[in-house]
C-alpha atoms as a PDB file:
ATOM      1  CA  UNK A   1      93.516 251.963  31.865  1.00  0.00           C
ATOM      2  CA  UNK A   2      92.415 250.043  29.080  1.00  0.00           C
ATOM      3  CA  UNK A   3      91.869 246.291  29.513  1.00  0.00           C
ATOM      4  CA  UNK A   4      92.585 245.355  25.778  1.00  0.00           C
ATOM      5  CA  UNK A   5      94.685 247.621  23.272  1.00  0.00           C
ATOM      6  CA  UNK A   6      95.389 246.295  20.097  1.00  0.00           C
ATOM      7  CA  UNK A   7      97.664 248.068  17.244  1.00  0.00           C
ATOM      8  CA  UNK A   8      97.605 247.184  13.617  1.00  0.00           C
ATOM      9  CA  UNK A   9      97.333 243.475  15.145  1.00  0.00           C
ATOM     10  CA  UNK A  10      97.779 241.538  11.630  1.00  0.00           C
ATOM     11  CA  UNK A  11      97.799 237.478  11.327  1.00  0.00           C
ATOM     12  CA  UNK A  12      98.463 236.594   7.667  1.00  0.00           C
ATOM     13  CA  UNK A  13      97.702 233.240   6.857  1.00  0.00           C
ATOM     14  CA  UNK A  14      97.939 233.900   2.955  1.00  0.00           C
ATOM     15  CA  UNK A  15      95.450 233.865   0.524  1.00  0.00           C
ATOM     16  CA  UNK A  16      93.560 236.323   2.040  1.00  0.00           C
ATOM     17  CA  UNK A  17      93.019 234.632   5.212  1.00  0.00           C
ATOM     18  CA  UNK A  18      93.595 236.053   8.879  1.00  0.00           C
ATOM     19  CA  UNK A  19      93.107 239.214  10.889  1.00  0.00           C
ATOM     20  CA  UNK A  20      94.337 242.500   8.935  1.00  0.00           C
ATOM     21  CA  UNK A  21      95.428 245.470  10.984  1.00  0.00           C
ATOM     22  CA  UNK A  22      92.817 245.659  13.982  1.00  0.00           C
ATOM     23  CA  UNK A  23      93.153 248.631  16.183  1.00  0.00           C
ATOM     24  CA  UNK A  24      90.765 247.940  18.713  1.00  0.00           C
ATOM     25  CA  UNK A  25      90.322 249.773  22.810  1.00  0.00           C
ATOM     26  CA  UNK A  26      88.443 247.924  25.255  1.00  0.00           C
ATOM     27  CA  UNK A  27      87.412 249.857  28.511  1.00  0.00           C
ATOM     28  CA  UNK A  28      88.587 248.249  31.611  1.00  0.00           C
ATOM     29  CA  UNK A  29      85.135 247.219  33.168  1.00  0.00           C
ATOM     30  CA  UNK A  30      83.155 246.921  30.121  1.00  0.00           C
ATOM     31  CA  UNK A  31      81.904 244.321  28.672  1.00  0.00           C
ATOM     32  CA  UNK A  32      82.403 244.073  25.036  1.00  0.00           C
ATOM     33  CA  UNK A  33      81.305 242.015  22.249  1.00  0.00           C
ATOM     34  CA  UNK A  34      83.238 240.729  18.822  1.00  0.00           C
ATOM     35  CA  UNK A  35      80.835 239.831  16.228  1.00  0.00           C
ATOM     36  CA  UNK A  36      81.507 238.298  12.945  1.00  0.00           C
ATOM     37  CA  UNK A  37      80.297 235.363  11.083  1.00  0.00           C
ATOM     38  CA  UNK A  38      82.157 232.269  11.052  1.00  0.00           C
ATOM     39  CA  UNK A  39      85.768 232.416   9.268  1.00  0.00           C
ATOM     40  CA  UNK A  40      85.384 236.093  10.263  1.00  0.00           C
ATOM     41  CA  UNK A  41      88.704 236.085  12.354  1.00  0.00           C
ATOM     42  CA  UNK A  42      87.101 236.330  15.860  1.00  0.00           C
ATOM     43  CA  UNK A  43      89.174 232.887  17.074  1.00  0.00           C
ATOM     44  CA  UNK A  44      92.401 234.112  15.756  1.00  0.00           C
ATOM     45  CA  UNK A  45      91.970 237.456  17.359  1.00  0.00           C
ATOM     46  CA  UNK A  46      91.306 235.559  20.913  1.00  0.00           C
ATOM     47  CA  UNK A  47      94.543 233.162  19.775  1.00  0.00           C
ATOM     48  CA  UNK A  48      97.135 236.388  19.672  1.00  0.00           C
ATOM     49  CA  UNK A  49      95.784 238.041  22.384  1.00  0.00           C
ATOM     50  CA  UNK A  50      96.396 234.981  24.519  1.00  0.00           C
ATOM     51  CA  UNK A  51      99.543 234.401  22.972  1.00  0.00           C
ATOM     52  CA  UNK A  52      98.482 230.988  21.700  1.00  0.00           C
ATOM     53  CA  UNK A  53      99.976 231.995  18.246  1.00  0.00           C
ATOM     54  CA  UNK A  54     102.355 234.878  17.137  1.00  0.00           C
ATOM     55  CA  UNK A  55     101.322 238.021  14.651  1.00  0.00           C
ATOM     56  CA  UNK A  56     102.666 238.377  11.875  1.00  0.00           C
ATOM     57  CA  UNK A  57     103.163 241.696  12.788  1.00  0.00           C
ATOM     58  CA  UNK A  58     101.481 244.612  15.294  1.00  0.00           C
ATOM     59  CA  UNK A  59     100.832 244.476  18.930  1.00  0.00           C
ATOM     60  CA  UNK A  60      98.033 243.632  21.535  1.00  0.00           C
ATOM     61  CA  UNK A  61      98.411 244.901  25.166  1.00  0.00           C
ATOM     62  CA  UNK A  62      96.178 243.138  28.155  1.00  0.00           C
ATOM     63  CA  UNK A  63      95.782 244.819  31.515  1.00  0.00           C
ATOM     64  CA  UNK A  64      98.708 247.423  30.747  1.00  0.00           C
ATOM     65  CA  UNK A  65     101.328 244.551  29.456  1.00  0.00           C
ATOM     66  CA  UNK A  66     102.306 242.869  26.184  1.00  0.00           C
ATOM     67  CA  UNK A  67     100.267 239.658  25.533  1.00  0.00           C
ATOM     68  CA  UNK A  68     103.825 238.086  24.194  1.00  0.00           C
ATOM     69  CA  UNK A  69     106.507 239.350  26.509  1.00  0.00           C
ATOM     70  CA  UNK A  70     104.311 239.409  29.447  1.00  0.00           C
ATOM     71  CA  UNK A  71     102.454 236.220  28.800  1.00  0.00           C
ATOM     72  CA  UNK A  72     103.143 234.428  31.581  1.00  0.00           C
ATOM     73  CA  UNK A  73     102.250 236.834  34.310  1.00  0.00           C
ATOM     74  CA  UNK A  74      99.197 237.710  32.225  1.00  0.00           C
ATOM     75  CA  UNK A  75      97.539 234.025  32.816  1.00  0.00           C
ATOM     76  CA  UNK A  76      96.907 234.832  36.073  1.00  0.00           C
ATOM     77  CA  UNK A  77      94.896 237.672  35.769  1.00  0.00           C
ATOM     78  CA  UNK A  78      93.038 236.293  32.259  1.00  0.00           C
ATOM     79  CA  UNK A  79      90.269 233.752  32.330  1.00  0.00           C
ATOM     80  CA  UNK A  80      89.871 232.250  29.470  1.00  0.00           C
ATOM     81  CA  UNK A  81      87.763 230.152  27.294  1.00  0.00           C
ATOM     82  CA  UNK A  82      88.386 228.810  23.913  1.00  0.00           C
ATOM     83  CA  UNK A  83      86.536 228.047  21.255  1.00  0.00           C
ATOM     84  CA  UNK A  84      87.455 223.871  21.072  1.00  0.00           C
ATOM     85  CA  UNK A  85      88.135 222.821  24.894  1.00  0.00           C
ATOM     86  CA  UNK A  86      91.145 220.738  25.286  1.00  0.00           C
ATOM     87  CA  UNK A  87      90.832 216.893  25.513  1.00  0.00           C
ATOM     88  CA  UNK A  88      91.421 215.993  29.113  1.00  0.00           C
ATOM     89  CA  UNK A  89      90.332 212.288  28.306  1.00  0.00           C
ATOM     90  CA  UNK A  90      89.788 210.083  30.836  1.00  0.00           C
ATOM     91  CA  UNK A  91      90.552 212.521  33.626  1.00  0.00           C
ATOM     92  CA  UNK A  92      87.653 212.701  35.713  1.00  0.00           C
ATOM     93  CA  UNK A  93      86.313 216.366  36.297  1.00  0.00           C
ATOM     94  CA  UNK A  94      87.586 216.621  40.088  1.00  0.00           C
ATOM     95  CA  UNK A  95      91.037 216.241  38.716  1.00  0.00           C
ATOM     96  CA  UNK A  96      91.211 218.725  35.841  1.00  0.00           C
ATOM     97  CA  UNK A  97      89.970 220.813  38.445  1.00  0.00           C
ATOM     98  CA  UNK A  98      92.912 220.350  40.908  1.00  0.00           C
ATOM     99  CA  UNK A  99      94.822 220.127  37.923  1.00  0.00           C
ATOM    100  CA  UNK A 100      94.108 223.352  36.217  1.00  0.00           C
ATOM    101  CA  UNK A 101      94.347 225.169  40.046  1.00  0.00           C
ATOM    102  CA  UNK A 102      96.969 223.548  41.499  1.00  0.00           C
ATOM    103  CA  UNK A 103      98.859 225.294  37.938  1.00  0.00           C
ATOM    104  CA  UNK A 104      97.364 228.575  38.916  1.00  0.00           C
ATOM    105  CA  UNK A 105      98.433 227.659  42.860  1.00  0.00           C
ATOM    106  CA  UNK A 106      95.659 228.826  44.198  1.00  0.00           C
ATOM    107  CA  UNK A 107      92.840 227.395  46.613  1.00  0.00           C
ATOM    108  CA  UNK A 108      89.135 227.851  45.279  1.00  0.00           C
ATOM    109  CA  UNK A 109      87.439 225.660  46.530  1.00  0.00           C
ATOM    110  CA  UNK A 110      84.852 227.593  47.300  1.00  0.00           C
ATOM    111  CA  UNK A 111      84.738 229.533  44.352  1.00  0.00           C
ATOM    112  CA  UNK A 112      84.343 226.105  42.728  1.00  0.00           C
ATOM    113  CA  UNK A 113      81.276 225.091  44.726  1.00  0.00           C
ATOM    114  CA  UNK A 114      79.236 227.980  43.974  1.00  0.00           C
ATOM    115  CA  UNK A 115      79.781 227.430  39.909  1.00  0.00           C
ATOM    116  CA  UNK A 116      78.588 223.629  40.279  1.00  0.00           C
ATOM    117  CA  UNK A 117      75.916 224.575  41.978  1.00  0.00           C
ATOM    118  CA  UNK A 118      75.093 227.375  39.710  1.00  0.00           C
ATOM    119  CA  UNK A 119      75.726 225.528  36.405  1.00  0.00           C
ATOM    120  CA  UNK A 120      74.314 222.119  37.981  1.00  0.00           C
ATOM    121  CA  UNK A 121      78.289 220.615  37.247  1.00  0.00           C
ATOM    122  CA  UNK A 122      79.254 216.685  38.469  1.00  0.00           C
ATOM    123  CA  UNK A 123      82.692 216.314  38.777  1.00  0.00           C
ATOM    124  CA  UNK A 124      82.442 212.116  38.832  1.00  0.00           C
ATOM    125  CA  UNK A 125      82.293 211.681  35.569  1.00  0.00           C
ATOM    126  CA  UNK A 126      85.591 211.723  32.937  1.00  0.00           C
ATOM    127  CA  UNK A 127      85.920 214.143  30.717  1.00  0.00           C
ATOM    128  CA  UNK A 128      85.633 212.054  27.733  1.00  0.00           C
ATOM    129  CA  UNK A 129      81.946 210.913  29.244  1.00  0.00           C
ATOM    130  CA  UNK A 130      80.164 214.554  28.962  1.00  0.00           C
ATOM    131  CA  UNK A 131      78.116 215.819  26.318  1.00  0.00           C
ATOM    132  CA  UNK A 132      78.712 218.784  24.471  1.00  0.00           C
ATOM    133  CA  UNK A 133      76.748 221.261  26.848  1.00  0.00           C
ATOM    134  CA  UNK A 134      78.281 219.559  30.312  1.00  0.00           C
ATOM    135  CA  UNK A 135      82.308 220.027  28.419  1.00  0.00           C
ATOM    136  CA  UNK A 136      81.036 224.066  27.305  1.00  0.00           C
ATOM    137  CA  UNK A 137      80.215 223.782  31.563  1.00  0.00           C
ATOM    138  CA  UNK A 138      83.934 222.711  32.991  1.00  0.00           C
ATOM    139  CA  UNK A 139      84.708 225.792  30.494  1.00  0.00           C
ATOM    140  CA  UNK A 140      83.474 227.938  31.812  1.00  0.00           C
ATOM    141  CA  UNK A 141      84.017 226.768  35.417  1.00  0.00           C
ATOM    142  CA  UNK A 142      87.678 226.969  34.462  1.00  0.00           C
ATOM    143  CA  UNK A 143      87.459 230.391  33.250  1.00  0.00           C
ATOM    144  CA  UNK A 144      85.689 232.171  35.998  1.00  0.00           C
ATOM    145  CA  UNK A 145      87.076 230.001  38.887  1.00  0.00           C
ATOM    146  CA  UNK A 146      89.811 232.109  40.195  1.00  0.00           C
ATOM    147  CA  UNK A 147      87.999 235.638  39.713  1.00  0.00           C
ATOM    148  CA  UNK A 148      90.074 236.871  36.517  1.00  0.00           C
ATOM    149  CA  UNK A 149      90.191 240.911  36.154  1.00  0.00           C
ATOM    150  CA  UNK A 150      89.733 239.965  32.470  1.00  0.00           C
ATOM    151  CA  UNK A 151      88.202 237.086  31.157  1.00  0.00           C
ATOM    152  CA  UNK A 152      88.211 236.265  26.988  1.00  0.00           C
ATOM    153  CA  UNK A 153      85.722 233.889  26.068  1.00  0.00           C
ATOM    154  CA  UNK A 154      85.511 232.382  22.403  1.00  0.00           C
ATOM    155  CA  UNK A 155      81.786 231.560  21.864  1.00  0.00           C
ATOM    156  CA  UNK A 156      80.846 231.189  25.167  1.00  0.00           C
ATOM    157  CA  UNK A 157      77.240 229.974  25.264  1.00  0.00           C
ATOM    158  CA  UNK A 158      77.833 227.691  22.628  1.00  0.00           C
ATOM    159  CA  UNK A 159      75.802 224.145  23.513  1.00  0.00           C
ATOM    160  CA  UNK A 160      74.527 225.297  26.540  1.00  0.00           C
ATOM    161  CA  UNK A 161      70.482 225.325  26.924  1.00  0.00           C
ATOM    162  CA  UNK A 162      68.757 228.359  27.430  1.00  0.00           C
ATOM    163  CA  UNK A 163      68.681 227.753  31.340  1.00  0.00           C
ATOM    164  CA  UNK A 164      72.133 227.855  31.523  1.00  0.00           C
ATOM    165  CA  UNK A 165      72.867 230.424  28.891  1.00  0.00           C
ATOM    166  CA  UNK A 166      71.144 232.586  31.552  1.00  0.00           C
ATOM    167  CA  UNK A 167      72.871 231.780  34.331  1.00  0.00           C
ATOM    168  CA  UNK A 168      76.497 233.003  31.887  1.00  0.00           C
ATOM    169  CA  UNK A 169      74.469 236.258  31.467  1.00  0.00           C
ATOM    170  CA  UNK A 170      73.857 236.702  34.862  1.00  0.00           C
ATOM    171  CA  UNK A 171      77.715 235.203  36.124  1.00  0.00           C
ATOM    172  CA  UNK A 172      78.369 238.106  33.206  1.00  0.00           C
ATOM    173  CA  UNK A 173      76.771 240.837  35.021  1.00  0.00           C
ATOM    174  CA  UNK A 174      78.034 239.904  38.223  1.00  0.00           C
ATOM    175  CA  UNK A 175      81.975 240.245  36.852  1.00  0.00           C
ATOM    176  CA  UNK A 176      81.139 243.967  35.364  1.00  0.00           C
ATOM    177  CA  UNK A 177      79.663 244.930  38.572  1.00  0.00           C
ATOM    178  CA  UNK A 178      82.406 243.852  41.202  1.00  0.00           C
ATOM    179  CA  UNK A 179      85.055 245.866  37.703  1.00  0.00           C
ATOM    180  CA  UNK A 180      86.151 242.787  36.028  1.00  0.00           C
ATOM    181  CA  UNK A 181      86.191 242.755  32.059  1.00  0.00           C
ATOM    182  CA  UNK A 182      84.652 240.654  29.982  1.00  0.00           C
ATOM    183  CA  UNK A 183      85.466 240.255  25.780  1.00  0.00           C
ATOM    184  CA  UNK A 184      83.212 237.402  24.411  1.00  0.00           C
ATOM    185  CA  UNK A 185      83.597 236.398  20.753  1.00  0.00           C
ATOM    186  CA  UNK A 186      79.826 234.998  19.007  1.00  0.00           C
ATOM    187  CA  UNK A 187      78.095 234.611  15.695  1.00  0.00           C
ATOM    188  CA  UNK A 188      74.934 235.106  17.225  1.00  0.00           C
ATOM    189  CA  UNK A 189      73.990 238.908  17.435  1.00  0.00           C
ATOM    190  CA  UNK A 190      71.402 237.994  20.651  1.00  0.00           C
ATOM    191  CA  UNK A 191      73.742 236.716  22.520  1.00  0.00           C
ATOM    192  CA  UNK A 192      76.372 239.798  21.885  1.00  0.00           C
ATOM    193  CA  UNK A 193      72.888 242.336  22.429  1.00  0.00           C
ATOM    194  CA  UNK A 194      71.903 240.637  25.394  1.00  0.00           C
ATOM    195  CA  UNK A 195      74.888 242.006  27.813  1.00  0.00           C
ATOM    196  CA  UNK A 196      77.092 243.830  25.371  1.00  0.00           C
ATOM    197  CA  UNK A 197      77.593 247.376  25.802  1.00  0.00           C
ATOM    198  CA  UNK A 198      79.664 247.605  22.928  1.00  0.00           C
ATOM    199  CA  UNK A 199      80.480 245.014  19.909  1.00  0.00           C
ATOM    200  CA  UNK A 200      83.214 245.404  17.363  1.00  0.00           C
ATOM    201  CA  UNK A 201      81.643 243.648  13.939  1.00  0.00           C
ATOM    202  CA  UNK A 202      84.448 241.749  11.908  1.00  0.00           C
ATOM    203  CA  UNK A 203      84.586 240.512   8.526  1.00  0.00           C
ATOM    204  CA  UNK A 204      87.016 238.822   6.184  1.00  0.00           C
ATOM    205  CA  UNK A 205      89.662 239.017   8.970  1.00  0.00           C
ATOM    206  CA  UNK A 206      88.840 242.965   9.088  1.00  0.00           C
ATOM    207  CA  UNK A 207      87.564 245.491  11.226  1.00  0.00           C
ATOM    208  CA  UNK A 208      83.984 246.736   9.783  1.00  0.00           C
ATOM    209  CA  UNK A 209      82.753 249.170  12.853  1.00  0.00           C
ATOM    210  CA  UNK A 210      82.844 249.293  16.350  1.00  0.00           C
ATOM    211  CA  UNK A 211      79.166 250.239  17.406  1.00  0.00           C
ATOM    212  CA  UNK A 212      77.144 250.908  20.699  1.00  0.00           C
ATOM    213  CA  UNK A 213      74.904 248.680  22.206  1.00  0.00           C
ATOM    214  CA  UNK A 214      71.636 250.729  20.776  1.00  0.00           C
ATOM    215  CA  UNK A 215      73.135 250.648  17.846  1.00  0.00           C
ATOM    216  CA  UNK A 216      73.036 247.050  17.222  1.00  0.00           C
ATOM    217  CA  UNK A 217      69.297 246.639  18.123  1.00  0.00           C
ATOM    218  CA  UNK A 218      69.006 249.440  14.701  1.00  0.00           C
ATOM    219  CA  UNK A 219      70.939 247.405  12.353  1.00  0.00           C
ATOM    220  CA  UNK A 220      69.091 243.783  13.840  1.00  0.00           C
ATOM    221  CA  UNK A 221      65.929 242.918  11.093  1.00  0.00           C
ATOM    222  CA  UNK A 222      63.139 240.250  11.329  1.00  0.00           C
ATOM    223  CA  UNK A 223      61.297 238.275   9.055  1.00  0.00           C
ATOM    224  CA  UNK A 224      57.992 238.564   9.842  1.00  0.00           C
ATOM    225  CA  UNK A 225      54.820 236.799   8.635  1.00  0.00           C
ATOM    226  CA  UNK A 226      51.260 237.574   9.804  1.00  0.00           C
ATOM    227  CA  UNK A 227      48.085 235.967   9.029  1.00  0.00           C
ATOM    228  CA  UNK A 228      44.950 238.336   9.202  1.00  0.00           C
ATOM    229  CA  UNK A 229      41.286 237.269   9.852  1.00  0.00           C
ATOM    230  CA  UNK A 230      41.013 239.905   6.546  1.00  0.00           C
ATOM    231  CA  UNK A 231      42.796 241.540   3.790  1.00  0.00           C
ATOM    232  CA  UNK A 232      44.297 244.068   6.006  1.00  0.00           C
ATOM    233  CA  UNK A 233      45.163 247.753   5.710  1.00  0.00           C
ATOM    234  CA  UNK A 234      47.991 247.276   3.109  1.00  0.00           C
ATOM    235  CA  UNK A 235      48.733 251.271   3.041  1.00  0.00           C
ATOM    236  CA  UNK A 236      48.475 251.401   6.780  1.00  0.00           C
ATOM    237  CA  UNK A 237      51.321 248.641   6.885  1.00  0.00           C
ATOM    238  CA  UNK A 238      53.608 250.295   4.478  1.00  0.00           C
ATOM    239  CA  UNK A 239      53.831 253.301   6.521  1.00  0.00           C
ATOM    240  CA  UNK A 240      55.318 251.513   9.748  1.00  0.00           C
ATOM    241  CA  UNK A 241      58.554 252.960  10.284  1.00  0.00           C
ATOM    242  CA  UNK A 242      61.124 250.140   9.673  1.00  0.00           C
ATOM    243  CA  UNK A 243      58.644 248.165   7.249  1.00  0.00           C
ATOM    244  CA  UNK A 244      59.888 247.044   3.965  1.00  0.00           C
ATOM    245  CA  UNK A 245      59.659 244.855   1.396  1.00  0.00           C
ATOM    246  CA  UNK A 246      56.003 244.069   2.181  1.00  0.00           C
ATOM    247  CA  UNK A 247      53.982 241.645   0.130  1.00  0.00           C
ATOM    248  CA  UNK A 248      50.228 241.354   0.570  1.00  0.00           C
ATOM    249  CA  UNK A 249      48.262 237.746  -0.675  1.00  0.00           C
ATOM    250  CA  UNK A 250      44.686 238.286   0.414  1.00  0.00           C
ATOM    251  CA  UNK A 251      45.150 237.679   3.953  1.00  0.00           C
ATOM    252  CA  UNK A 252      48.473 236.356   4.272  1.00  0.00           C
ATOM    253  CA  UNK A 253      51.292 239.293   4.356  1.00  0.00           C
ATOM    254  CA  UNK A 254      55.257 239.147   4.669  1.00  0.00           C
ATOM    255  CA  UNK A 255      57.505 241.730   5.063  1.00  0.00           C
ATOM    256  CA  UNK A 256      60.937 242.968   6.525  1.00  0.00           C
ATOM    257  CA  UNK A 257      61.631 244.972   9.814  1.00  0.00           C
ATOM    258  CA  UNK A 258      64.297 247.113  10.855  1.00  0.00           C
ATOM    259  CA  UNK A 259      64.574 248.098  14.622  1.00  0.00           C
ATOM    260  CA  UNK A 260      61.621 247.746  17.020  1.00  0.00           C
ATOM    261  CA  UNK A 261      58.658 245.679  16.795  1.00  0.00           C
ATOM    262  CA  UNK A 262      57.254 247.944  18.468  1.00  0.00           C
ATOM    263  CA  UNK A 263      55.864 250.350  15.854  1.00  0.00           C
ATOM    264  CA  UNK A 264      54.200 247.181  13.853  1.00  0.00           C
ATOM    265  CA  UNK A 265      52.242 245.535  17.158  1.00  0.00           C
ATOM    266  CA  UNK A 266      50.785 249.418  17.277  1.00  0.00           C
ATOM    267  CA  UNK A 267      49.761 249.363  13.957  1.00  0.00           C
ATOM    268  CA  UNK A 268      47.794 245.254  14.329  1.00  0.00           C
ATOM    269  CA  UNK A 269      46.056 246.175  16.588  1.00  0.00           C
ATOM    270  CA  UNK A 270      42.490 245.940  15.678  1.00  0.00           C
ATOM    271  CA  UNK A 271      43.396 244.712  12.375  1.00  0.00           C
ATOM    272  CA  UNK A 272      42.368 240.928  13.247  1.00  0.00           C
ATOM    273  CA  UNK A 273      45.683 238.993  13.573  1.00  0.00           C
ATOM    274  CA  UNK A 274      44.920 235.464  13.386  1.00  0.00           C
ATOM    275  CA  UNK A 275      49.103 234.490  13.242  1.00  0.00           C
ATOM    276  CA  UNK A 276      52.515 236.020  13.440  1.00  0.00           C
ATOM    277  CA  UNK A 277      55.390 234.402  12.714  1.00  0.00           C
ATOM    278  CA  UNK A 278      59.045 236.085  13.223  1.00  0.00           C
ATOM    279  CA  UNK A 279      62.698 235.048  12.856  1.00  0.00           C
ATOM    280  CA  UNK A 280      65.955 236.368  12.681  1.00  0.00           C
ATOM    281  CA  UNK A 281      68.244 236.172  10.009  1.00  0.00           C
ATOM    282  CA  UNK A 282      71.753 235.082  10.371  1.00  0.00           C
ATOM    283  CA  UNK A 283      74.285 237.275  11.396  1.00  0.00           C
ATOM    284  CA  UNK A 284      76.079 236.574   8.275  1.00  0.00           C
ATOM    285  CA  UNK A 285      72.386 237.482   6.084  1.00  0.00           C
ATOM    286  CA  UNK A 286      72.315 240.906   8.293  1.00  0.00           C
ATOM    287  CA  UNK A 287      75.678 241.797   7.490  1.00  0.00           C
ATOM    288  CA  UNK A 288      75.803 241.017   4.038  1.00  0.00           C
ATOM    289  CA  UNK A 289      72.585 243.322   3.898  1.00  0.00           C
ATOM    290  CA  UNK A 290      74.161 245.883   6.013  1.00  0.00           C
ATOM    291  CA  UNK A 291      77.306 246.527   3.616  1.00  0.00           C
ATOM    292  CA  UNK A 292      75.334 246.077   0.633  1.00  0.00           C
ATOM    293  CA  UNK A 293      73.007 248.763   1.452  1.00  0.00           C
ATOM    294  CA  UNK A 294      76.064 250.846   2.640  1.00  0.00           C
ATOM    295  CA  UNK A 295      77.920 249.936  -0.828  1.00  0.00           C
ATOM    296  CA  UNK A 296      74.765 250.755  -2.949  1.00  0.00           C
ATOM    297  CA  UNK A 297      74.857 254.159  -1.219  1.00  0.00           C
END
């Protein structure tokens, strides 16, 4: 069975805005990825399939049922995280808690324990009182609380610190291995290439590709910068498979890779590397030079 069908799935907003005709499969068990820059579409895909608003026409199917006609009954199997929390004000974070289960009518309290101890959660304070990374917390707490077959997370790791955004990796993991699904919307292609196994890419409210987990770590590029003791081997360099764009200033050199580092660390070696600097672009600056580079071909 698949865990998420959707069919010509279409949310017109006008003016070119919304999600155009996705057809998307997700494997039950997998856990899949939905990439796109900002405005791309990804929240209003997560809206319809939880049935938070209605398409303006097409379907989406969760777990075997319709995500409108079976929306109800679905909430109990579906985790889920949004991308803006809901404002539970003043209630303290015990009592969304017994709130939010008590709806769901079931008892897990010890289900609860393990996820404060995990994500380091106090449930004294009110909601209004947390920062942004403690509110992203009780999210996620919520979602994974009563061990969803499916959970659908809208920019999950969003605010937490890189301690915790390991501990969602690894809480992740866990839900794949015991057959749970997971589909996590994100902007930021490491956090989609870290546990991914496949990522659909969106853009302008439209499918671009669907793509396999290796295949994202060919299409991901780095800026790099190095700083040699000495003018280096400039030909040397430009033969690096993945190396372009490279600009040589005595003994200062930038360029552009494609795919591993791996290939350009052989080639330093020996050549007296005094600095190296290296960032990613934004997923917006890969994809833009993605579909250029497919357009220009």
């Amino acid at each position: 069975m698949k865990a998420i069908v959707t069919t010509g799935l279409t949310k017109d907003y006008g003016n070119g805005r919304g999600l155009f005709e996705l057809d998307l499969e997700v494997r039950e068990g997998e856990v899949f990825g939905f990439l796109g820059p900002n405005g791309a579409g990804k929240s209003t895909t997560i809206r319809l399939l939880m049935d938070m608003i209605r398409p303006t026409r097409g379907s989406a199917r969760l777990l075997g049922l319709d995500a409108h006609e079976d929306s109800v009954a679905l909430k109990k199997s579906v985790g889920y995280l949004p991308g803006e929390l809901p404002d539970f004000g003043r209630m303290r974070c015990a009592e969304i808690i017994g709130y939010v289960m008590g709806m769901r009518r079931i008892d897990a309290t010890d289900r609860v324990g393990q996820l404060c101890d995990r994500f380091a959660i106090d449930l004294s304070p009110r909601f209004q009182e947390l920062s942004r990374g403690n509110k992203q917390k009780m999210g996620l707490l919520l979602s994974f609380a009563h061990d969803p077959h499916l959970l659908i997370l809208d920019e999950p790791t969003g605010g937490l610190d890189p301690l915790m955004q390991q501990q969602f990796y690894e809480l992740v993991r866990e839900t794949r291995q015991r057959g749970g699904t997971v589909f996590l919307s994100s902007h930021v292609l490491s956090v989609v290439g870290e546990i991914c196994e496949r990522a659909a890419i969106v853009r302008e409210g439209r499918l671009a590709q669907v793509i396999e987990l290796s295949d994202l770590h060919e299409i991901r590029l780095r800026h790099v910068e190095i700083v040699f003791a000495q003018p280096p081997d400039e030909h040397r360099l430009r033969q690096v498979p993945g190396i372009e764009d490279v600009v040589v200033d005595r003994t200062f050199t930038r360029c552009v890779l494609r795919g591993s580092f791996e290939p350009l660390a052989d080639a330093l070696a020996g050549m007296g590397v005094l600095d190296l600097t290296s960032h990613e672009p934004t997923l917006e600056e890969t994809f833009l030079d993605v579909y250029l580079s497919e357009h220009d071909g």
